[in-house]
N, C-alpha and C. Protein backbone atom coordinates (compact mmCIF):
# COMPACT_ATOMS: atom_id res chain seq x y z
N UNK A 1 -3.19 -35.24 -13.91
CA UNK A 1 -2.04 -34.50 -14.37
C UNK A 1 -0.80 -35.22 -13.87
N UNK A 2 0.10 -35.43 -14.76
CA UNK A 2 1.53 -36.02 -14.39
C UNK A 2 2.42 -35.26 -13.65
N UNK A 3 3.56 -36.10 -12.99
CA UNK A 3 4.06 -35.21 -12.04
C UNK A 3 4.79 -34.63 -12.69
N UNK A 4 5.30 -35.35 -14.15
CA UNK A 4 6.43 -33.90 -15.26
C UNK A 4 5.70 -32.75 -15.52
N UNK A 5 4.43 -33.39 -16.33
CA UNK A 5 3.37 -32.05 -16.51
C UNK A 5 3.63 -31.13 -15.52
N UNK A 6 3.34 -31.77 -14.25
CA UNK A 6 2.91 -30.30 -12.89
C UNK A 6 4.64 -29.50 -12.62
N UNK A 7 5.85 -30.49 -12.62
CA UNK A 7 6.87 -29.57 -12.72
C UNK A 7 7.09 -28.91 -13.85
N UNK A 8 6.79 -28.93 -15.15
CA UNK A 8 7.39 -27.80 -16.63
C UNK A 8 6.03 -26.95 -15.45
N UNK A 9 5.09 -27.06 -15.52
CA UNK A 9 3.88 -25.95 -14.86
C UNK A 9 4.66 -25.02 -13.35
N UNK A 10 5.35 -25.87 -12.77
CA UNK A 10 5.95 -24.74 -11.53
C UNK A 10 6.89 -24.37 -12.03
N UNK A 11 8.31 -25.05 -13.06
CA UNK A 11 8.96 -23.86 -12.98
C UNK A 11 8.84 -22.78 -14.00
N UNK A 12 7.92 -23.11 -15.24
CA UNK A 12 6.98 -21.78 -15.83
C UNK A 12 6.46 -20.62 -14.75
N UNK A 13 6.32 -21.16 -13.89
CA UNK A 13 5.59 -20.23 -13.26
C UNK A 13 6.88 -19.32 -12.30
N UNK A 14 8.07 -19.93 -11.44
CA UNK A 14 9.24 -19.55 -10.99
C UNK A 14 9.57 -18.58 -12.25
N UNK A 15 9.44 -18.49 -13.89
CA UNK A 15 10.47 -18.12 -14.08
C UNK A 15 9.73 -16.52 -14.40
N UNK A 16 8.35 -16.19 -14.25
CA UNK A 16 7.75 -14.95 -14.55
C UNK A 16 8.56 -13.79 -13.41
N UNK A 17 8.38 -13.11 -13.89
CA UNK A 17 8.70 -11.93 -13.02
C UNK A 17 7.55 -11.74 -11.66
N UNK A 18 8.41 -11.41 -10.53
CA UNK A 18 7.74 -11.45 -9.71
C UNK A 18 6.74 -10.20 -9.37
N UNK A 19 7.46 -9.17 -9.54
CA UNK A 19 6.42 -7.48 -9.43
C UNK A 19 6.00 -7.38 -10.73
N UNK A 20 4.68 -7.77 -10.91
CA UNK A 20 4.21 -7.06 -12.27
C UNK A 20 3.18 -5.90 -12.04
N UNK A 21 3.21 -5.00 -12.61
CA UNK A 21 2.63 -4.18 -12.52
C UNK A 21 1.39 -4.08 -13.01
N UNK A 22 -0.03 -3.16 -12.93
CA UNK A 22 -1.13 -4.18 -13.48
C UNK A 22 -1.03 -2.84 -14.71
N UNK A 23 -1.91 -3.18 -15.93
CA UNK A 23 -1.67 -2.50 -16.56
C UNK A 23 -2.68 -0.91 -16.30
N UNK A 24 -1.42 0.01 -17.27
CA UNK A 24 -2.15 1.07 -17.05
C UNK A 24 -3.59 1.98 -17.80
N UNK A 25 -4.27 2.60 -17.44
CA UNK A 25 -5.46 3.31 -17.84
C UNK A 25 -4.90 5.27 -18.19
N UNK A 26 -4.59 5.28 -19.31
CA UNK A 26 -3.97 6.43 -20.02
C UNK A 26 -5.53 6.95 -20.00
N UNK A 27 -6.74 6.49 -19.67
CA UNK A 27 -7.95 7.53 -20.16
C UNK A 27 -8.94 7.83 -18.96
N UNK A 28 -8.16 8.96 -18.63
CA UNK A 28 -8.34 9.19 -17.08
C UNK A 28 -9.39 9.88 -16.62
N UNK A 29 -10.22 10.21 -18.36
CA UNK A 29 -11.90 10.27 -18.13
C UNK A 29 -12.57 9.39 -17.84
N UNK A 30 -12.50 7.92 -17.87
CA UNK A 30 -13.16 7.01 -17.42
C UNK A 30 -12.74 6.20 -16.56
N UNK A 31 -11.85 6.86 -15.94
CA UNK A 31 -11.08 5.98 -14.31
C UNK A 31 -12.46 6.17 -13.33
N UNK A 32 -12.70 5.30 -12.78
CA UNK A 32 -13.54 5.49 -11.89
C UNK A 32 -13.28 4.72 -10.51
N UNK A 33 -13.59 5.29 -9.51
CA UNK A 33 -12.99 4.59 -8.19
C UNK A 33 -14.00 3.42 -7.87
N UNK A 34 -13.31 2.73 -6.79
CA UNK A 34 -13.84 1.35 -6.11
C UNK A 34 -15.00 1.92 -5.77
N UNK A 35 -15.95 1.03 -5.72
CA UNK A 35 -16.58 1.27 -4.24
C UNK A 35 -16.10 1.34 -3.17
N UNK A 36 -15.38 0.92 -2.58
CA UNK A 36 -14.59 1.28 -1.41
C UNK A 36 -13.52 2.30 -0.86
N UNK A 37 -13.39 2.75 -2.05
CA UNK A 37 -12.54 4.06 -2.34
C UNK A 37 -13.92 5.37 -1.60
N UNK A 38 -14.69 5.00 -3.03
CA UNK A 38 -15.99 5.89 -2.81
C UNK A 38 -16.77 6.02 -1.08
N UNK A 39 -16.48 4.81 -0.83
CA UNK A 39 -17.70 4.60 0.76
C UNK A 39 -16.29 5.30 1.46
N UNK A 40 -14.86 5.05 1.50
CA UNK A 40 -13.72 5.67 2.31
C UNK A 40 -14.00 7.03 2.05
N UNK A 41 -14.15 8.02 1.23
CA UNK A 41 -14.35 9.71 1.08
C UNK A 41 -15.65 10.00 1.54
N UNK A 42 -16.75 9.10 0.94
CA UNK A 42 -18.28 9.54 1.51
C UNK A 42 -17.89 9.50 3.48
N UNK A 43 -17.51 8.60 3.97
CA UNK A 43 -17.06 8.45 4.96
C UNK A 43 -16.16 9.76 5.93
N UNK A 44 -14.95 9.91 5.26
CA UNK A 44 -13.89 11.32 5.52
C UNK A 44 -14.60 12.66 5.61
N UNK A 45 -15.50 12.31 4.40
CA UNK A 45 -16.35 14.10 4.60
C UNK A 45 -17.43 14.16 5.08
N UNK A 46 -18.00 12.93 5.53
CA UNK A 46 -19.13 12.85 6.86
C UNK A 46 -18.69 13.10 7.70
N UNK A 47 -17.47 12.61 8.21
CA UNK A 47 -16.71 12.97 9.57
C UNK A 47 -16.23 14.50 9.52
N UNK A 48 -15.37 14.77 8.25
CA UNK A 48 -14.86 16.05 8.29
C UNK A 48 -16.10 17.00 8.67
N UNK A 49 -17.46 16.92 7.85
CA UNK A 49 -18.41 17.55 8.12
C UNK A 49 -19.19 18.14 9.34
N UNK A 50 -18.93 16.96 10.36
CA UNK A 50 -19.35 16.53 11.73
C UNK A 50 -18.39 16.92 12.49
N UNK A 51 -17.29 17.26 12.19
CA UNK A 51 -16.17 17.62 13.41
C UNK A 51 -16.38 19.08 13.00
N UNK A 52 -16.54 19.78 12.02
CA UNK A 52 -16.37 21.26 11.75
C UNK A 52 -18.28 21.99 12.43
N UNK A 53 -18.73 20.89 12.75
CA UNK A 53 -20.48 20.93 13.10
C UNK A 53 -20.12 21.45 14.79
N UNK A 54 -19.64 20.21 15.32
CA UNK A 54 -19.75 20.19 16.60
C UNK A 54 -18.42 21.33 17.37
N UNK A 55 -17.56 21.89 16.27
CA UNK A 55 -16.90 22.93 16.64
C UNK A 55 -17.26 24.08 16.84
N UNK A 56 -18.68 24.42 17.16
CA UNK A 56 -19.54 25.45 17.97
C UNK A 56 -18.66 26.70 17.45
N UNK A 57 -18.56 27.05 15.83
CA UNK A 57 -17.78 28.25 15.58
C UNK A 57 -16.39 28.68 16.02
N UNK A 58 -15.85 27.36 16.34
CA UNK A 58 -14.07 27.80 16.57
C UNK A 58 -13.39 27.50 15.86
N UNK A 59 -12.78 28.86 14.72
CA UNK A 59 -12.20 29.13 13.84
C UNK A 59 -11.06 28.08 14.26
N UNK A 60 -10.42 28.30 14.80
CA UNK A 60 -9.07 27.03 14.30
C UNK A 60 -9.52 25.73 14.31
N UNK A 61 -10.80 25.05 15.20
CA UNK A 61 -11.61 23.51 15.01
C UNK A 61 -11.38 23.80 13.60
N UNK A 62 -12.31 25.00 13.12
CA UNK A 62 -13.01 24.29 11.81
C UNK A 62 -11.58 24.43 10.92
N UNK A 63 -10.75 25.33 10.80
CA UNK A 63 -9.41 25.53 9.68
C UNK A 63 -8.75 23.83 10.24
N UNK A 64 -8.25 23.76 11.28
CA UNK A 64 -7.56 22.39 11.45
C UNK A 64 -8.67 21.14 10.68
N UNK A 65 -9.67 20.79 10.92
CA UNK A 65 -10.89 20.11 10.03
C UNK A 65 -10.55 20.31 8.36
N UNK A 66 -10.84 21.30 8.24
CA UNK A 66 -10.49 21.64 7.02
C UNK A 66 -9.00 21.29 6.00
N UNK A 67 -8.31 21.54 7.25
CA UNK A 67 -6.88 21.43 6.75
C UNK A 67 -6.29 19.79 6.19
N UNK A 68 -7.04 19.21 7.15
CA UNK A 68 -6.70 17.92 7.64
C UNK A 68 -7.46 17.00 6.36
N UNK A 69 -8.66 17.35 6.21
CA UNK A 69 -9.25 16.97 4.88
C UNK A 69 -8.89 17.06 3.40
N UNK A 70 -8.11 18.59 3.43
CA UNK A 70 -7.94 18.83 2.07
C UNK A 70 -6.78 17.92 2.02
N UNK A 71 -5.84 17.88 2.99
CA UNK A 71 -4.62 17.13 3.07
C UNK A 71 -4.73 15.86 2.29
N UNK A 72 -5.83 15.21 3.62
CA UNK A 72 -5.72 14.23 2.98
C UNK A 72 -5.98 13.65 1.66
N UNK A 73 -7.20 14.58 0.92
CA UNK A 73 -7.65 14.41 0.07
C UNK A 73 -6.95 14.32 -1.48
N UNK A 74 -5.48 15.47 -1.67
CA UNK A 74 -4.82 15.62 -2.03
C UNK A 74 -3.38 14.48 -2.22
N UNK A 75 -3.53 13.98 -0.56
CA UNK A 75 -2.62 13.06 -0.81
C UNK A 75 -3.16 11.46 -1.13
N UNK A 76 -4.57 11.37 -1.01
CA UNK A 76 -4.79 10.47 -1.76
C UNK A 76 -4.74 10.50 -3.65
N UNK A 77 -4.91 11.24 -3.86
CA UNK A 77 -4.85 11.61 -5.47
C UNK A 77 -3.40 11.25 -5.85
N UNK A 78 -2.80 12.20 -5.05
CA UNK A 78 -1.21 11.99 -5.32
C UNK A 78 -0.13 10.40 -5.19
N UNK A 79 -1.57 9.85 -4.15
CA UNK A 79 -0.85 8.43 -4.36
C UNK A 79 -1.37 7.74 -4.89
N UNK A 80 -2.50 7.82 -6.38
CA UNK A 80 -3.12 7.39 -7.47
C UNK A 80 -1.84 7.41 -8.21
N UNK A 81 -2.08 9.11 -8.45
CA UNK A 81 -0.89 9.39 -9.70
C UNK A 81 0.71 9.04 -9.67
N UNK A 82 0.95 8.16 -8.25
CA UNK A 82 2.24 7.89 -7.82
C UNK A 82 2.05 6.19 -8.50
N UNK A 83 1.24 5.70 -8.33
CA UNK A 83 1.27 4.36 -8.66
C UNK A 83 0.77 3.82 -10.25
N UNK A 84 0.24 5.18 -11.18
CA UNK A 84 0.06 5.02 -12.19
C UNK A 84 1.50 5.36 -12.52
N UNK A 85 2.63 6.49 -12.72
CA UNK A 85 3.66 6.75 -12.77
C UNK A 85 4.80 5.78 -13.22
N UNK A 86 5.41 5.80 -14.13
CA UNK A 86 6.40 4.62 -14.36
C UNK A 86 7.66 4.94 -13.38
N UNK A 87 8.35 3.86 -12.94
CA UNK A 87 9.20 3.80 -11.92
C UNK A 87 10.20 4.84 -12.40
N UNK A 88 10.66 4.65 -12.97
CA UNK A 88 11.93 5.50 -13.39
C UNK A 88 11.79 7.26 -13.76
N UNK A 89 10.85 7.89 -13.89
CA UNK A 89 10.36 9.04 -14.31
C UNK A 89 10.41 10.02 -13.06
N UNK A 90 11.47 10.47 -13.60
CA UNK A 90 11.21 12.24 -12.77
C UNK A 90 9.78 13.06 -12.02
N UNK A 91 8.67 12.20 -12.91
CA UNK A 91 7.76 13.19 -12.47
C UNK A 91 7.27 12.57 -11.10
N UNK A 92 7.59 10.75 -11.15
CA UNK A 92 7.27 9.91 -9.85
C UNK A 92 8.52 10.79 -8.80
N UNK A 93 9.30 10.98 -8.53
CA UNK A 93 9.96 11.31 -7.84
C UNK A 93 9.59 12.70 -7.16
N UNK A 94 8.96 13.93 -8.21
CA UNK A 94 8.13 14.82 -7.31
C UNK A 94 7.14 14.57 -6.89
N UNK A 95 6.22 13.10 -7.18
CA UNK A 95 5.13 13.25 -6.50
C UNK A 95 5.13 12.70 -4.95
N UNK A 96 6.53 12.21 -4.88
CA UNK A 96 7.09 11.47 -4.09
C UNK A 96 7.80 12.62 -3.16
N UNK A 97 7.59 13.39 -3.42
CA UNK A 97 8.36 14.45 -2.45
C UNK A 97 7.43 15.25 -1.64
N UNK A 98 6.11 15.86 -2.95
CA UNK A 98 5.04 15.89 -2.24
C UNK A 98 4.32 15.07 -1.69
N UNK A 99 4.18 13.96 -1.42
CA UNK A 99 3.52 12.81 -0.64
C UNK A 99 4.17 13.24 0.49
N UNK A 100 5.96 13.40 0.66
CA UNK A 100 6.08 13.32 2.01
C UNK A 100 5.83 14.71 2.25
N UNK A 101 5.71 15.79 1.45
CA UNK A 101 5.59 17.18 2.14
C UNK A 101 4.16 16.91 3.13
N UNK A 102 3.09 16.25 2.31
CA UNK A 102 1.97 16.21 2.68
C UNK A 102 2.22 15.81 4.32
N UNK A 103 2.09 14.31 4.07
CA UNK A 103 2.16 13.84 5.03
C UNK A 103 3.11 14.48 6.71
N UNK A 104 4.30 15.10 6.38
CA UNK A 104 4.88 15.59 7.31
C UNK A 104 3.97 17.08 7.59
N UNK A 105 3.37 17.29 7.04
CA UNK A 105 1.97 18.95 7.17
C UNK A 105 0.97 17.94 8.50
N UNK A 106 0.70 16.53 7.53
CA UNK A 106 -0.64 16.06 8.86
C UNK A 106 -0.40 15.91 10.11
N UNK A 107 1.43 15.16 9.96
CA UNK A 107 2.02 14.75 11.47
C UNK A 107 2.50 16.10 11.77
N UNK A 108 2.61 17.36 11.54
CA UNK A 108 2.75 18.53 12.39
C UNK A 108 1.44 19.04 13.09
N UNK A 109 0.51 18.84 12.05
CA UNK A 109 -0.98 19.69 12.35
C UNK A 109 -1.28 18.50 13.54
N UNK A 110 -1.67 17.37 13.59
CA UNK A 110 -1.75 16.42 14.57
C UNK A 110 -1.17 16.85 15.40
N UNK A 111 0.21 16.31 15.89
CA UNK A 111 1.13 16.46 16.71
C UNK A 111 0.84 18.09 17.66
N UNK A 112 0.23 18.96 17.00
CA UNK A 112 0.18 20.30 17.26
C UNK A 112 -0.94 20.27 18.33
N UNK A 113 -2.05 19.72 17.49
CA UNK A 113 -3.26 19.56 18.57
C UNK A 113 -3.27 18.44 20.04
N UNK A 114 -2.71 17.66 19.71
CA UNK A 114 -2.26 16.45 20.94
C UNK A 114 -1.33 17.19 21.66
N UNK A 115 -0.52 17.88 21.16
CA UNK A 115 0.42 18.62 22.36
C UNK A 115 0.02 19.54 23.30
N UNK A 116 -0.75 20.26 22.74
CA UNK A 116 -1.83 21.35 23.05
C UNK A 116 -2.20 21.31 24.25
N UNK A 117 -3.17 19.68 23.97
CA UNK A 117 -3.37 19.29 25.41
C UNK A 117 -3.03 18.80 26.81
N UNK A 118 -1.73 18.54 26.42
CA UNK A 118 -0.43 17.60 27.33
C UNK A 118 0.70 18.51 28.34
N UNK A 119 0.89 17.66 29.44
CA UNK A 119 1.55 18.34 30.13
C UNK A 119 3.01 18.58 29.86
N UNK A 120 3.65 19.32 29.68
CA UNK A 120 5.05 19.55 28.94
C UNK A 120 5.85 18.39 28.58
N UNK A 121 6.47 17.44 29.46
CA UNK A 121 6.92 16.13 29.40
C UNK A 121 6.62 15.49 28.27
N UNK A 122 5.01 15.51 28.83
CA UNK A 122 4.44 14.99 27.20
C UNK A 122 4.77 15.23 25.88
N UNK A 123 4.37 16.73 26.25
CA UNK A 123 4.28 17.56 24.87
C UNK A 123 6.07 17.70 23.95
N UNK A 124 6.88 17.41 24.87
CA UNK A 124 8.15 17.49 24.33
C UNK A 124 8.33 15.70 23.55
N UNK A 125 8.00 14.79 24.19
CA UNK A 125 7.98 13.29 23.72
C UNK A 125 6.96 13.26 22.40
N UNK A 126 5.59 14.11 22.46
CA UNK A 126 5.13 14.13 21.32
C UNK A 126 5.81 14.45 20.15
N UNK A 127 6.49 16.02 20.29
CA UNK A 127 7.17 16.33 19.12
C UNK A 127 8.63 15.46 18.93
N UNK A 128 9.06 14.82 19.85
CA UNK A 128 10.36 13.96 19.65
C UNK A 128 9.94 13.27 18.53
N UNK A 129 8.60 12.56 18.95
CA UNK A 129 7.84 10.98 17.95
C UNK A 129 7.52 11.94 16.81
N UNK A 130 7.07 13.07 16.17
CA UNK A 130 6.85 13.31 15.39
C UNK A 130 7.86 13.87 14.49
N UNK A 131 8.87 14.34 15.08
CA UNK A 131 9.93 14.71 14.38
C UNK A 131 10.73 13.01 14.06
N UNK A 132 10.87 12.40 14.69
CA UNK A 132 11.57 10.96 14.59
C UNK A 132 10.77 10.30 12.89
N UNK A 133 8.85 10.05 13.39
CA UNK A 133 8.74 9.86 11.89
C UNK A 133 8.60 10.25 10.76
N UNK A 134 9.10 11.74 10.54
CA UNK A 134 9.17 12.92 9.69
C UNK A 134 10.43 12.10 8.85
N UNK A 135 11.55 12.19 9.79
CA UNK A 135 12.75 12.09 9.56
C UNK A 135 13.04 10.48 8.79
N UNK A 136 12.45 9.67 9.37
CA UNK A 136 12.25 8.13 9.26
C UNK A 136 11.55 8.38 7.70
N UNK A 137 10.46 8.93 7.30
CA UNK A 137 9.79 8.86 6.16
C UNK A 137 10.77 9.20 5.48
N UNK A 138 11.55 10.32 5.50
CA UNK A 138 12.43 10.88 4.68
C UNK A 138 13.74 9.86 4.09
N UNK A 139 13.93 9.35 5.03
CA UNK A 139 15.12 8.14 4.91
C UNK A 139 14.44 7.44 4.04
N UNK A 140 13.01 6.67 4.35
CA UNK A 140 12.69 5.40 3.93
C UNK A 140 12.40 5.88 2.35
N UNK A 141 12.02 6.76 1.81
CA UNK A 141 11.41 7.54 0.76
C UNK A 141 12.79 7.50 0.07
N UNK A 142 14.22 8.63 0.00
CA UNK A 142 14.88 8.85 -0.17
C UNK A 142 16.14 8.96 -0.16
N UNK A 143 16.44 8.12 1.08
CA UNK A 143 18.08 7.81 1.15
C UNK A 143 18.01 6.27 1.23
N UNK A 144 17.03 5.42 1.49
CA UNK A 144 17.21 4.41 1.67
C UNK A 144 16.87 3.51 0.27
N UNK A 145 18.40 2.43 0.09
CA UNK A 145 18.35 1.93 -1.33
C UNK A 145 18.42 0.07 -0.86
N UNK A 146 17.78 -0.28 -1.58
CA UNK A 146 17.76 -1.73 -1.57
C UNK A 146 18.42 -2.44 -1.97
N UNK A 147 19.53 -3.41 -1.50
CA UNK A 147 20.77 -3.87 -2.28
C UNK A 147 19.94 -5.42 -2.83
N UNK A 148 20.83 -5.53 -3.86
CA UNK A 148 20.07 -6.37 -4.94
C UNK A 148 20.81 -7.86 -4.76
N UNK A 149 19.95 -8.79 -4.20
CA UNK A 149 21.09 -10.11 -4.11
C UNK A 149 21.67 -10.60 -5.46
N UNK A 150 22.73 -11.05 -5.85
CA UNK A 150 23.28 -12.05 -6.56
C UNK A 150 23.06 -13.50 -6.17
């Protein structure tokens, strides 16, 4: 290959757009997950299963277990339907609100149980860090805009 050949070939390639998006699947009866998607949930609800086991009948073990699962479970879906979503659409922007509702539910329910156990000091630095990346998500999600070089 010539060295003109190989430059028209790089700057063809400089001039594509850099974020492409992959295309989308409108037939969401036959979406089917990774395997690795699949072994990550078979995984979550072995554990979820096993932590609500070894909670010897204590109603808040098993509701926090529970809680923590559906959470997550929910907010994985929601960040399917966030990345199928076209950028500009209203409906990405609520799912984007619930993503962070979610997520700020796990870092309370967390934060709740780790404090639980901690000696006040602690337990006040825990909720500092959890309120700090509540607040931080919220910025990074919603106030924070990316200026565009010229």
């Amino acid at each position: 290959m010539g060295s003109e050949q190989k430059l028209c070939m790089d700057e063809a390639l400089l001039e594509q757009p850099v974020n492409q998006h992959a295309p989308e699947n409108h037939d969401n009866h036959r979406w089917r997950p990774s395997v690795l998607t699949a072994a990550g949930f078979v995984f979550l609800t072995f554990n979820s299963a096993i932590a609500a086991r070894r909670s010897n009948g204590d109603t808040g073990a098993i509701f926090f277990v529970a809680f923590s699962y559906l959470d997550l479970v929910i907010l994985f879906y929601l960040l399917r339907q966030f990345e199928r979503t076209p950028p500009a659409s209203l409906r990405r922007e609520r799912i984007k609100m619930a993503v962070w509702l979610l997520t700020t539910m796990l870092t309370a329910a967390f934060s709740y149980k780790v404090a639980e156990i901690m000696p006040f000091p602690v337990q006040v630095l825990v909720w500092v860090m959890a309120g700090l990346t509540v607040l931080g998500g919220f910025y990074a999600l919603f106030l924070h805009r990316e200026e565009t070089k010229a």
